[in-house]
N, C-alpha and C. Protein backbone atom coordinates (compact mmCIF):
# COMPACT_ATOMS: atom_id res chain seq x y z
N UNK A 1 -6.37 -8.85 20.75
CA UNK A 1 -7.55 -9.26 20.03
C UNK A 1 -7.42 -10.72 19.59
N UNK A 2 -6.36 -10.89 19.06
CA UNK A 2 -5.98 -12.30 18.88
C UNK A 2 -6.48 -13.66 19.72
N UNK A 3 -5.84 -12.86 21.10
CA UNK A 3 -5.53 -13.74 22.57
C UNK A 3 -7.60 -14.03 22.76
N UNK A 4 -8.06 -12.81 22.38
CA UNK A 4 -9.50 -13.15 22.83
C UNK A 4 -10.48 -13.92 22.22
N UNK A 5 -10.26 -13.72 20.46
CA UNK A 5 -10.71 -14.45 19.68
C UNK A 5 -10.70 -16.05 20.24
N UNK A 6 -9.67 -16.56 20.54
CA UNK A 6 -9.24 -17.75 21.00
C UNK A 6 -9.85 -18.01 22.64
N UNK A 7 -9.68 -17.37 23.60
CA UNK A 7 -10.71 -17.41 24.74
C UNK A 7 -12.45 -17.52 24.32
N UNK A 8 -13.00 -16.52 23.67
CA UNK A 8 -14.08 -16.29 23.46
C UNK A 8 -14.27 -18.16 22.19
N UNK A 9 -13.75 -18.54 22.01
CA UNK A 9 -13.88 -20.10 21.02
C UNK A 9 -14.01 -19.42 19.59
N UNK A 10 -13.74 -18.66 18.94
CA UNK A 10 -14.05 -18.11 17.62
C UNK A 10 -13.07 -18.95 17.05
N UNK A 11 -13.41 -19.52 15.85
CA UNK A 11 -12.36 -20.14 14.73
C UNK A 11 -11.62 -19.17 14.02
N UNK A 12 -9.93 -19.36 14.04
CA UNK A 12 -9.28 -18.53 13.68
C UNK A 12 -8.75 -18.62 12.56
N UNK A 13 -9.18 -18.19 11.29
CA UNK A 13 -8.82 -18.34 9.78
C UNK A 13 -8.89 -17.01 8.96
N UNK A 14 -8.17 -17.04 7.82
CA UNK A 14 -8.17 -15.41 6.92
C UNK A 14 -9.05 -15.38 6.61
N UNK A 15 -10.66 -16.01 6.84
CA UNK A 15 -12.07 -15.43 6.76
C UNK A 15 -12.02 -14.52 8.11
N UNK A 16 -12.23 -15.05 9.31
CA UNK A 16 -12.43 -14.25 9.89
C UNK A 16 -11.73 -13.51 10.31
N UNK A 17 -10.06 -13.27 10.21
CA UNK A 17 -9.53 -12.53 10.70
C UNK A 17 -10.03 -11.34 9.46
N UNK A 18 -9.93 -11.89 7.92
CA UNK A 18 -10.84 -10.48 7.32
C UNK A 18 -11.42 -9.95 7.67
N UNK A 19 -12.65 -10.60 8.31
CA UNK A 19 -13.69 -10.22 8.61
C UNK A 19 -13.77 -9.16 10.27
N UNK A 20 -12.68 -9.71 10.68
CA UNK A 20 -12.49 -8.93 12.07
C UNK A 20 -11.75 -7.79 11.00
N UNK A 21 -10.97 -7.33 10.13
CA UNK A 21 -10.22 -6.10 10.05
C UNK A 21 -10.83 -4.93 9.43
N UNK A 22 -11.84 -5.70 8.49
CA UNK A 22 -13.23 -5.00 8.02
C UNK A 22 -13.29 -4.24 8.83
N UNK A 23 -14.41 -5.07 9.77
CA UNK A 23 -15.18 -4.39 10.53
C UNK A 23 -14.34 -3.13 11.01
N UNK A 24 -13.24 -3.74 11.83
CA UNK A 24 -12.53 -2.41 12.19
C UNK A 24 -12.35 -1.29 11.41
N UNK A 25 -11.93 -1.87 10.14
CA UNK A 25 -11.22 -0.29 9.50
C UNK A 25 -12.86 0.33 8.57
N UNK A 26 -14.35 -0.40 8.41
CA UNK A 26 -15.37 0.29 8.44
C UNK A 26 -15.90 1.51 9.69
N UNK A 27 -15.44 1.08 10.67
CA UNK A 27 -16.44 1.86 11.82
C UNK A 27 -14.79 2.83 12.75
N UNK A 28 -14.32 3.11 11.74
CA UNK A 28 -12.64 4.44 11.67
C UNK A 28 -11.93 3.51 12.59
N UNK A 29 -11.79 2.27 13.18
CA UNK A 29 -10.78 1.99 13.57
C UNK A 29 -9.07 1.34 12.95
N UNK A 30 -8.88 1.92 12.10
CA UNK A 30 -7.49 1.91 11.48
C UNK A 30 -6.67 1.02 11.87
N UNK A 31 -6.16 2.02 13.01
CA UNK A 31 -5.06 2.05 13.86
C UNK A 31 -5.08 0.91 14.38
N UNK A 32 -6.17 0.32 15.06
CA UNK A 32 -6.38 -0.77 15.84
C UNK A 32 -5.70 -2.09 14.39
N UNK A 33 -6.77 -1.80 13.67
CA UNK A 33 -6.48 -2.82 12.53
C UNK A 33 -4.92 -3.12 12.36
N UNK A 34 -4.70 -2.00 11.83
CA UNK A 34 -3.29 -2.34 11.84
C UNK A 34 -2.18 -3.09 12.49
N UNK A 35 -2.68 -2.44 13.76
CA UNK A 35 -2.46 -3.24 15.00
C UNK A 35 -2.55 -4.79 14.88
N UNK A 36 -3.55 -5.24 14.80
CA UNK A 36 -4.18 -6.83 15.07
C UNK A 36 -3.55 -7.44 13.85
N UNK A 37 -3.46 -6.70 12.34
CA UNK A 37 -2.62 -7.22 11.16
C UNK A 37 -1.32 -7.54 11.68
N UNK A 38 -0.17 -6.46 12.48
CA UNK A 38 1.00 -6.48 13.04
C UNK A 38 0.89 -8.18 14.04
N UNK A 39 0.02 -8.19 14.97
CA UNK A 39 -0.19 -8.89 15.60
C UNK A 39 -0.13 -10.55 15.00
N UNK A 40 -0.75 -10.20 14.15
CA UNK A 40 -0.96 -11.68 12.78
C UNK A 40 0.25 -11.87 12.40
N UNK A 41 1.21 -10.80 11.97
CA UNK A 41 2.64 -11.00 11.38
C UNK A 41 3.29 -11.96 12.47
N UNK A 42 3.48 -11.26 13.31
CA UNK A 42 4.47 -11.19 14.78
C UNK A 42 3.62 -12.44 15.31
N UNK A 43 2.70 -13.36 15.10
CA UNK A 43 2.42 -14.46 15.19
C UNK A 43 2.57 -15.52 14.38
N UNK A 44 3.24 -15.05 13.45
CA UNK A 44 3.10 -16.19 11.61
C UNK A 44 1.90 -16.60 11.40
N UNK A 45 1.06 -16.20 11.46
CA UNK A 45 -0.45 -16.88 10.83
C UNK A 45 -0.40 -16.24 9.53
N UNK A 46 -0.80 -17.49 8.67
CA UNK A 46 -1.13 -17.21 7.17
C UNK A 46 -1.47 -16.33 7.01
N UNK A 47 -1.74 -15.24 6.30
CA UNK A 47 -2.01 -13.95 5.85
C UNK A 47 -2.23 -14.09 4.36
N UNK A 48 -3.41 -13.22 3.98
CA UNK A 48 -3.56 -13.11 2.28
C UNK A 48 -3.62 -11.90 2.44
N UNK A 49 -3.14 -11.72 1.04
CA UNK A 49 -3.39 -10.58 0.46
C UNK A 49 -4.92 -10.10 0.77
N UNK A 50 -5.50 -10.44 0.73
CA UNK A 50 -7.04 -9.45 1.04
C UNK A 50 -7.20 -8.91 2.35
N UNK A 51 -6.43 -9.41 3.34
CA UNK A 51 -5.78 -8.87 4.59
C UNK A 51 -5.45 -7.50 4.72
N UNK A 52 -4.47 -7.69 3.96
CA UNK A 52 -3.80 -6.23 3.50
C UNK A 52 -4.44 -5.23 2.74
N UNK A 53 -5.22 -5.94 1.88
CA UNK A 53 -5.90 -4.61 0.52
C UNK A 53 -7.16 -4.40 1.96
N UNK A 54 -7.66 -4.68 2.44
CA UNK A 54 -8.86 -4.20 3.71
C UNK A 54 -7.50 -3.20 4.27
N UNK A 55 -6.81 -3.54 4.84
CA UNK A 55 -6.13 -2.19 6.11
C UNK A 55 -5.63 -1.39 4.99
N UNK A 56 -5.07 -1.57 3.62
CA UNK A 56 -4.38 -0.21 3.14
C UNK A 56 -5.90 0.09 2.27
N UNK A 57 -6.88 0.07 2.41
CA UNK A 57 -8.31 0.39 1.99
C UNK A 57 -8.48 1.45 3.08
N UNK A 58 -8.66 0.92 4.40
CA UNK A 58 -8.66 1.84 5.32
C UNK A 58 -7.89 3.15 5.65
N UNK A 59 -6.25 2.53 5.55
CA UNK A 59 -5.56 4.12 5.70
C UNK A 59 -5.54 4.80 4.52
N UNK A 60 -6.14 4.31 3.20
CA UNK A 60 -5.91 5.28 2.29
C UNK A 60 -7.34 6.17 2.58
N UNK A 61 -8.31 5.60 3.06
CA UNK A 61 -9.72 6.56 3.06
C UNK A 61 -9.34 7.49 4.20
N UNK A 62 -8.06 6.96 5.16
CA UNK A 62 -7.90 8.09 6.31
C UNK A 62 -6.51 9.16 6.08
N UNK A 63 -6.74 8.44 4.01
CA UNK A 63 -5.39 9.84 3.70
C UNK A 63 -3.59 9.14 4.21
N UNK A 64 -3.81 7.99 4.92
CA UNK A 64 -2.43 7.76 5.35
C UNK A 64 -1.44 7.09 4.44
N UNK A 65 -1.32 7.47 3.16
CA UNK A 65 -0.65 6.94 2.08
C UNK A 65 0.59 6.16 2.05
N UNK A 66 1.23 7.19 3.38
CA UNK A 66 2.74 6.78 3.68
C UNK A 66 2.71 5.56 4.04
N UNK A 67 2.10 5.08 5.05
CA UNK A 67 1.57 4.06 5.67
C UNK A 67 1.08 2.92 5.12
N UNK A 68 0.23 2.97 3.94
CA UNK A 68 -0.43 2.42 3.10
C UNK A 68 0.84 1.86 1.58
N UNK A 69 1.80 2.55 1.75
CA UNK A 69 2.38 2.21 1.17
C UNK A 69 3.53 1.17 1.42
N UNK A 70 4.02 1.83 2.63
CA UNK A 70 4.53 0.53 3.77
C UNK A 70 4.07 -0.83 3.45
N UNK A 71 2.71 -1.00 3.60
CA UNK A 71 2.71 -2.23 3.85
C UNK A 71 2.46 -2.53 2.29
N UNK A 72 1.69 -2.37 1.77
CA UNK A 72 2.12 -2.88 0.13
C UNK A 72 3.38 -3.50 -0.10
N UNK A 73 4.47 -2.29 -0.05
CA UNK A 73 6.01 -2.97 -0.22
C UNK A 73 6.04 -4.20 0.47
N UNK A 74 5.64 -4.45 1.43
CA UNK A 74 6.07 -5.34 2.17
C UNK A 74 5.43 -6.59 1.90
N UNK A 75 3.66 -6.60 1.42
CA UNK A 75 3.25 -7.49 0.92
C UNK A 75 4.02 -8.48 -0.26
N UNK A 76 5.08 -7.65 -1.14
CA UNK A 76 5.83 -7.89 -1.59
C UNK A 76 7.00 -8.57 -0.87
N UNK A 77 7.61 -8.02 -0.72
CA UNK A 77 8.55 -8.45 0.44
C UNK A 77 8.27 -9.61 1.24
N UNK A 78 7.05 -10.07 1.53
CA UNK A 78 7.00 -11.30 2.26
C UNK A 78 6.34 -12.27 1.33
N UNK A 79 6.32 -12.16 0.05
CA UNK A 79 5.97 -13.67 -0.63
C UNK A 79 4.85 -13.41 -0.90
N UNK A 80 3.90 -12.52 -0.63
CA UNK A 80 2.04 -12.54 -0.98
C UNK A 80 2.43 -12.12 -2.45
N UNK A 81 1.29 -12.20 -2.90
CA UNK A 81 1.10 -12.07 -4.21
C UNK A 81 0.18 -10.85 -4.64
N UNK A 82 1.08 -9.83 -5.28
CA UNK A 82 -0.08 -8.65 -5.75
C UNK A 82 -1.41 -8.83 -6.09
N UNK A 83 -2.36 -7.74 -6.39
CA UNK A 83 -3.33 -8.01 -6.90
C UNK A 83 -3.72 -7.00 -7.34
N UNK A 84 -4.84 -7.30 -8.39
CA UNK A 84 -5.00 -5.91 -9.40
C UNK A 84 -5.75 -5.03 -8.29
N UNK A 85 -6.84 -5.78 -7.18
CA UNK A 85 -7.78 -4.97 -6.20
C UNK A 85 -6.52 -4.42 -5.17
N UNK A 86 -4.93 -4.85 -5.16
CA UNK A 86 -4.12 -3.59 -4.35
C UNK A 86 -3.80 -2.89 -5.20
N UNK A 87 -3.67 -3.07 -6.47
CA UNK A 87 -3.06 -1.25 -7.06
C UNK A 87 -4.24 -0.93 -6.95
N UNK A 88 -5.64 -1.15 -7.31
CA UNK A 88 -6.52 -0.56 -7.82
C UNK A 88 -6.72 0.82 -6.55
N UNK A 89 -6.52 -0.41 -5.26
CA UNK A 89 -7.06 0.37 -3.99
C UNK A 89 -5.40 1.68 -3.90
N UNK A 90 -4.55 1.89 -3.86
CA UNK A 90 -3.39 2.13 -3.51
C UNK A 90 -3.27 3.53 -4.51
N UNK A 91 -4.00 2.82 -6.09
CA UNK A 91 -4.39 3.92 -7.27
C UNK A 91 -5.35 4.98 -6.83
N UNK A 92 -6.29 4.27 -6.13
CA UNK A 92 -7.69 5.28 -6.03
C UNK A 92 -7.10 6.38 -4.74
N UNK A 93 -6.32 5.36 -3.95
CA UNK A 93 -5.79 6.25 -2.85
C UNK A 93 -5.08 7.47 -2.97
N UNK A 94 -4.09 7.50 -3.97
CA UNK A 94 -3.35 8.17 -4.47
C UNK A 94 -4.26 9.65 -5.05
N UNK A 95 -5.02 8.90 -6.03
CA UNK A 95 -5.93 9.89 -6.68
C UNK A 95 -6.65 11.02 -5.83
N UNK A 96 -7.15 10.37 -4.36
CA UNK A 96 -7.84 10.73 -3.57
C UNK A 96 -7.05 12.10 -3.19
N UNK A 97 -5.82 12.29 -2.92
CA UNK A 97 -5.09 12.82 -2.12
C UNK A 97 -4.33 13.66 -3.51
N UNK A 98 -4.44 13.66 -4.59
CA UNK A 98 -4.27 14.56 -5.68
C UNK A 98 -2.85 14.16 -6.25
N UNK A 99 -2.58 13.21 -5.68
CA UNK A 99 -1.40 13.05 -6.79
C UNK A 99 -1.53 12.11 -8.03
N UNK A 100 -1.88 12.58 -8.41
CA UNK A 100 -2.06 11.93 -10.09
C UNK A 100 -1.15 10.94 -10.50
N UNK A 101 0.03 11.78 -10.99
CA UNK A 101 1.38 11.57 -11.85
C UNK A 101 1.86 10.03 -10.74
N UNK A 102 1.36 10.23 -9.85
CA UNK A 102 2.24 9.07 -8.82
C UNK A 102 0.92 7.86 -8.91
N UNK A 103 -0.60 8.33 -9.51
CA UNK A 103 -1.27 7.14 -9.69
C UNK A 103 -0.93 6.80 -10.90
N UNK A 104 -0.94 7.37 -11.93
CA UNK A 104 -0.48 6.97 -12.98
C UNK A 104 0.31 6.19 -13.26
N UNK A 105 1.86 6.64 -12.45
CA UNK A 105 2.91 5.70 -12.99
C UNK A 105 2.81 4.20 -11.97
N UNK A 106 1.73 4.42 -11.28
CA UNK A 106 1.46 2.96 -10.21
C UNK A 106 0.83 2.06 -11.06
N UNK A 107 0.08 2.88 -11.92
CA UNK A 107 -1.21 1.83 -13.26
C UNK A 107 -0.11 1.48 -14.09
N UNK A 108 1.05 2.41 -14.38
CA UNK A 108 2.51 1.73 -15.47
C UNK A 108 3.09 0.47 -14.90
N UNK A 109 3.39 0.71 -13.64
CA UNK A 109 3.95 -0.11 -12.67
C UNK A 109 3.23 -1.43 -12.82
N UNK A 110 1.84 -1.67 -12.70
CA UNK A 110 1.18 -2.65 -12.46
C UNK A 110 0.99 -3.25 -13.51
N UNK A 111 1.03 -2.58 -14.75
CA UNK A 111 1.33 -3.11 -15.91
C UNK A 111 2.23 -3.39 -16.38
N UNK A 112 3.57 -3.22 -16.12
CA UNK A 112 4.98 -3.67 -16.21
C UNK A 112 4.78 -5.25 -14.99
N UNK A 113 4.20 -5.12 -14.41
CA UNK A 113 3.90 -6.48 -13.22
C UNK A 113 3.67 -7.38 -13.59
N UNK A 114 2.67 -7.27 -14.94
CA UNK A 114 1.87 -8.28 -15.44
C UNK A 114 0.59 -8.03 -15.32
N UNK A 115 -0.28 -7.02 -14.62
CA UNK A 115 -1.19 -7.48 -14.34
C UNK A 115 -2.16 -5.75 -14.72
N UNK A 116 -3.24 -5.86 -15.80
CA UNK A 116 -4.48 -5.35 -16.44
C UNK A 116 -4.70 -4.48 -15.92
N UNK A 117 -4.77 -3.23 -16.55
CA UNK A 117 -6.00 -2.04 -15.18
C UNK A 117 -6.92 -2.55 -15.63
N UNK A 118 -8.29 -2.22 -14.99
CA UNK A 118 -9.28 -2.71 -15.18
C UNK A 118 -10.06 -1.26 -15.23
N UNK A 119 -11.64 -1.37 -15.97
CA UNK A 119 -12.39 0.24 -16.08
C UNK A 119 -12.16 0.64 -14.88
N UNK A 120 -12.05 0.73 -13.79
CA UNK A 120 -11.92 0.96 -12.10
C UNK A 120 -10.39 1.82 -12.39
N UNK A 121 -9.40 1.29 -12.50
CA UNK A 121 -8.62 1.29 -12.34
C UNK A 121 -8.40 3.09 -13.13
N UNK A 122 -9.19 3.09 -14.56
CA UNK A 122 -9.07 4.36 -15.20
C UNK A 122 -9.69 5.22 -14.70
N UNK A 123 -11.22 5.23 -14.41
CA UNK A 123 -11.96 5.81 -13.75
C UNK A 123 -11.39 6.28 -12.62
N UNK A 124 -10.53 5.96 -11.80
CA UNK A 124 -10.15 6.51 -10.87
C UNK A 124 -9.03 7.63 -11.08
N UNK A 125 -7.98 7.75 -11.82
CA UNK A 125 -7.33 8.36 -12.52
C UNK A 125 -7.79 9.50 -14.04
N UNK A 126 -8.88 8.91 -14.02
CA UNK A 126 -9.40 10.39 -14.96
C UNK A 126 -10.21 11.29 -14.20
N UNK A 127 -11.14 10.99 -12.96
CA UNK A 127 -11.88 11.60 -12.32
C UNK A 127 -10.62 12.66 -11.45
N UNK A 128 -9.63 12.15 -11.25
CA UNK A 128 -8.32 12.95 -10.76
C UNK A 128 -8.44 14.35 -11.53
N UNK A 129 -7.98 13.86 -12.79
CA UNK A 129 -7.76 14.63 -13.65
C UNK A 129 -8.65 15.75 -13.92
N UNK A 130 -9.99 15.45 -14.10
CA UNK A 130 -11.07 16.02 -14.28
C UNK A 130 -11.18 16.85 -13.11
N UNK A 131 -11.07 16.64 -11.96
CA UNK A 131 -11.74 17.47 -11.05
C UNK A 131 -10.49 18.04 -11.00
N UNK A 132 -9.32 17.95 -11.26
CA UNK A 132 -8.17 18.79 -11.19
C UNK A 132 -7.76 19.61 -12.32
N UNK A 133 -9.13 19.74 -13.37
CA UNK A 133 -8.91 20.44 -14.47
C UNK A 133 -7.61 19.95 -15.79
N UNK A 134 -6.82 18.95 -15.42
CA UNK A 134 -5.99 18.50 -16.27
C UNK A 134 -6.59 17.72 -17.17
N UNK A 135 -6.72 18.86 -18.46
CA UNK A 135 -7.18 18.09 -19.34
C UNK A 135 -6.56 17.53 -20.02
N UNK A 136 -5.15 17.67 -20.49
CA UNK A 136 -4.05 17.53 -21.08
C UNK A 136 -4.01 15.92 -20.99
N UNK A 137 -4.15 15.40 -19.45
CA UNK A 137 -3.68 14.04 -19.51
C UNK A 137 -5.15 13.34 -19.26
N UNK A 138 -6.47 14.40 -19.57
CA UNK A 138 -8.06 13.40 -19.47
C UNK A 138 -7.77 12.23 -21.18
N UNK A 139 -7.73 13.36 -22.20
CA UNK A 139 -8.19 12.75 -23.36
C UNK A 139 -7.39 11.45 -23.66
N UNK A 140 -5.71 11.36 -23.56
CA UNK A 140 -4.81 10.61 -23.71
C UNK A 140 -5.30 8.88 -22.69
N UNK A 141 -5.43 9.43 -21.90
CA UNK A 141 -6.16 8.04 -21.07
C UNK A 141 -7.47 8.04 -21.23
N UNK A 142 -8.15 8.92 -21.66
CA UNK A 142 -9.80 8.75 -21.94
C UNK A 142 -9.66 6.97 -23.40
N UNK A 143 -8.96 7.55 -24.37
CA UNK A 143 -8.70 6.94 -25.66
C UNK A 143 -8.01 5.83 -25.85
N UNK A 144 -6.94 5.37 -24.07
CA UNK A 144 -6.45 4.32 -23.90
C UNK A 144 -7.39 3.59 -23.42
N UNK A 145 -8.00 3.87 -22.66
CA UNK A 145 -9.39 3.11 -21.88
C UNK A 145 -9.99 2.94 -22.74
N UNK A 146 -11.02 3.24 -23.51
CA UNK A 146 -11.50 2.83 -24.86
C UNK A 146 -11.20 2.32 -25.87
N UNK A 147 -10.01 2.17 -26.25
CA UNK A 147 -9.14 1.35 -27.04
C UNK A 147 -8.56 -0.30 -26.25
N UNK A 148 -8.94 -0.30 -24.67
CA UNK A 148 -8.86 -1.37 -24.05
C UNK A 148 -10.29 -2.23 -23.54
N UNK A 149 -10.93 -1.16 -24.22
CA UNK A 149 -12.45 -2.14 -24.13
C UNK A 149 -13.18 -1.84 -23.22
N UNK A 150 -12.80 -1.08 -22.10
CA UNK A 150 -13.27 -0.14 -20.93
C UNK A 150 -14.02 0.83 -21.74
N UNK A 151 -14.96 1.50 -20.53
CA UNK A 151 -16.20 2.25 -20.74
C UNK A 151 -16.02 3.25 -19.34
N UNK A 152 -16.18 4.29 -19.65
CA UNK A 152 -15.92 5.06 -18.14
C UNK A 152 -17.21 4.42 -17.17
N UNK A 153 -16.68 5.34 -16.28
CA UNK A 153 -18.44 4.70 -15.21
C UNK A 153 -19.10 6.23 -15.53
N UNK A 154 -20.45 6.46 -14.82
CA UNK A 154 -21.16 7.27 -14.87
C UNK A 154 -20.97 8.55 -14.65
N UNK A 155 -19.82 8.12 -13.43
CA UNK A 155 -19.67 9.54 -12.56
C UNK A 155 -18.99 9.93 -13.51
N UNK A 156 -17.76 9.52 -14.05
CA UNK A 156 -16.82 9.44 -15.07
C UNK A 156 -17.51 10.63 -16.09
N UNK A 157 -18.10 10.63 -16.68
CA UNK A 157 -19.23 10.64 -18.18
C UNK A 157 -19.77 12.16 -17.18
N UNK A 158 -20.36 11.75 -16.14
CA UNK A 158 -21.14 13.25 -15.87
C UNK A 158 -19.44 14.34 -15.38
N UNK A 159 -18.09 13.41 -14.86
CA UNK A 159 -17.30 14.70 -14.94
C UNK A 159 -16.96 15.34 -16.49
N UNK A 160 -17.04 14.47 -17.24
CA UNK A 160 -16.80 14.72 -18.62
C UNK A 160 -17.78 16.08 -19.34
N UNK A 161 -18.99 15.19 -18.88
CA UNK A 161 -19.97 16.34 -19.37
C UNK A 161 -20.23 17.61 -18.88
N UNK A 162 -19.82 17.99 -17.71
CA UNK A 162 -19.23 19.11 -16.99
C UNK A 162 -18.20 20.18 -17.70
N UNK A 163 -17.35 19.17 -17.77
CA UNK A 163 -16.13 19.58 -18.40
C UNK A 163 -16.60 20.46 -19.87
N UNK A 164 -17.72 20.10 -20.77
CA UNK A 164 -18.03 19.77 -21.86
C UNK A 164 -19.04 21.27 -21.63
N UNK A 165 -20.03 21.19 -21.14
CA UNK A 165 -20.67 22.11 -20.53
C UNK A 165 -19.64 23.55 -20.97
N UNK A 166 -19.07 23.47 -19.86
CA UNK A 166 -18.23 25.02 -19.18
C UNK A 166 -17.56 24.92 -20.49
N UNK A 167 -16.89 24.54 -21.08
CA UNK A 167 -15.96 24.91 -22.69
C UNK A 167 -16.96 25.65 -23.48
N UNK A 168 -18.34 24.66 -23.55
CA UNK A 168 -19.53 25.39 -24.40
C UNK A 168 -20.04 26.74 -24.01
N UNK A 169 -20.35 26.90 -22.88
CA UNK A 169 -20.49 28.21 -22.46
C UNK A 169 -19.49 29.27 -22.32
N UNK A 170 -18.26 28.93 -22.35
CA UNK A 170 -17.28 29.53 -22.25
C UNK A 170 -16.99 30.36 -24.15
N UNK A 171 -17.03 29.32 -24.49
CA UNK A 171 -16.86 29.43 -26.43
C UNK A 171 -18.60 30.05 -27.11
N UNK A 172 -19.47 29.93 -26.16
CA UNK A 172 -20.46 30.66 -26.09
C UNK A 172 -20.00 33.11 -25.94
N UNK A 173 -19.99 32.25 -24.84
CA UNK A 173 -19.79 34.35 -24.60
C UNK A 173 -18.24 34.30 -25.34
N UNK A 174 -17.39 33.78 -25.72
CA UNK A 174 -16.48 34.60 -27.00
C UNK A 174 -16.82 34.81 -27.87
N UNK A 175 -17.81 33.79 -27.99
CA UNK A 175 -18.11 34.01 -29.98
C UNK A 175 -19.40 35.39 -30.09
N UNK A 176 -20.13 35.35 -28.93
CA UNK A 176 -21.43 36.34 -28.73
C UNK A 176 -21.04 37.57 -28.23
């Protein structure tokens, strides 16, 4: 893909190579992406970080965590510079796939880094919780997020009110 970009006259910069990995990892091509990222390495062309948060965006929506985690480390490993949009993406990934306790201590992690969750960042980790019935660890981060100036998002608020619902009806037919 590289070799053609350059036949075909396309200007070759981390706009468009973004813009080429997008596209790919929008319309399920992953694998390929990955590919053409590898390709970028194994060529030394500059690489940013937004490079990377697009392909581990992609394998985390295709569940490939292991993978997705790979290259994170490695973004590390080669001098790029974290960013709150890779935990955020790496967090939500995690969440996606039900492991909580391992997004969680990634939002500790990223905060031991230096660097803010952001409302995104909670929202993604309470909606975990919520749809996984753990309420134990909703309220404790509900009250950190709000005490950091964050506001859930909507969806957030309607899992809440769900939640809120079924207790009421539940504490309904005991008490009746």
């Amino acid at each position: 893909m590289y070799d053609e970009m350059n036949v075909l006259g396309y200007h070759r910069d981390t706009h468009t190579y973004c813009i080429m990995l997008d596209g790919l990892c929008r319309n399920g091509h992953v694998e390929e992406a990955l590919v053409f990222l590898r390709e970028l390495e194994r060529r030394n062309v500059d690489r940013s970080s937004a490079m990377h948060v697009i392909v581990i965006t992609g394998l985390c929506k295709k569940g490939k965590l292991d993978i997705a985690q790979d290259i994170s480390n490695k973004v590390c490993s080669d001098g790029l510079h974290l960013t709150v949009r890779l935990y955020n993406t790496m967090i939500n990934g995690l969440c996606r796939e039900g492991l909580l306790d391992e997004a969680k201590d990634l939002m500790r992690k990223m905060e031991q880094n230096g660097f803010s969750p952001e409302g995104f960042t909670y929202d993604f980790i309470l909606q975990g919780f919520l749809k996984s019935e753990k309420l134990h660890e909703v309220f404790p981060l509900l009250q950190e997020m709000v005490q950091k100036g964050f506001s859930p998002n909507a969806y957030t608020f309607e899992l809440l009110d769900m939640i809120h619902e079924v207790k009421t009806q539940i504490f309904e037919v005991i008490m009746f």
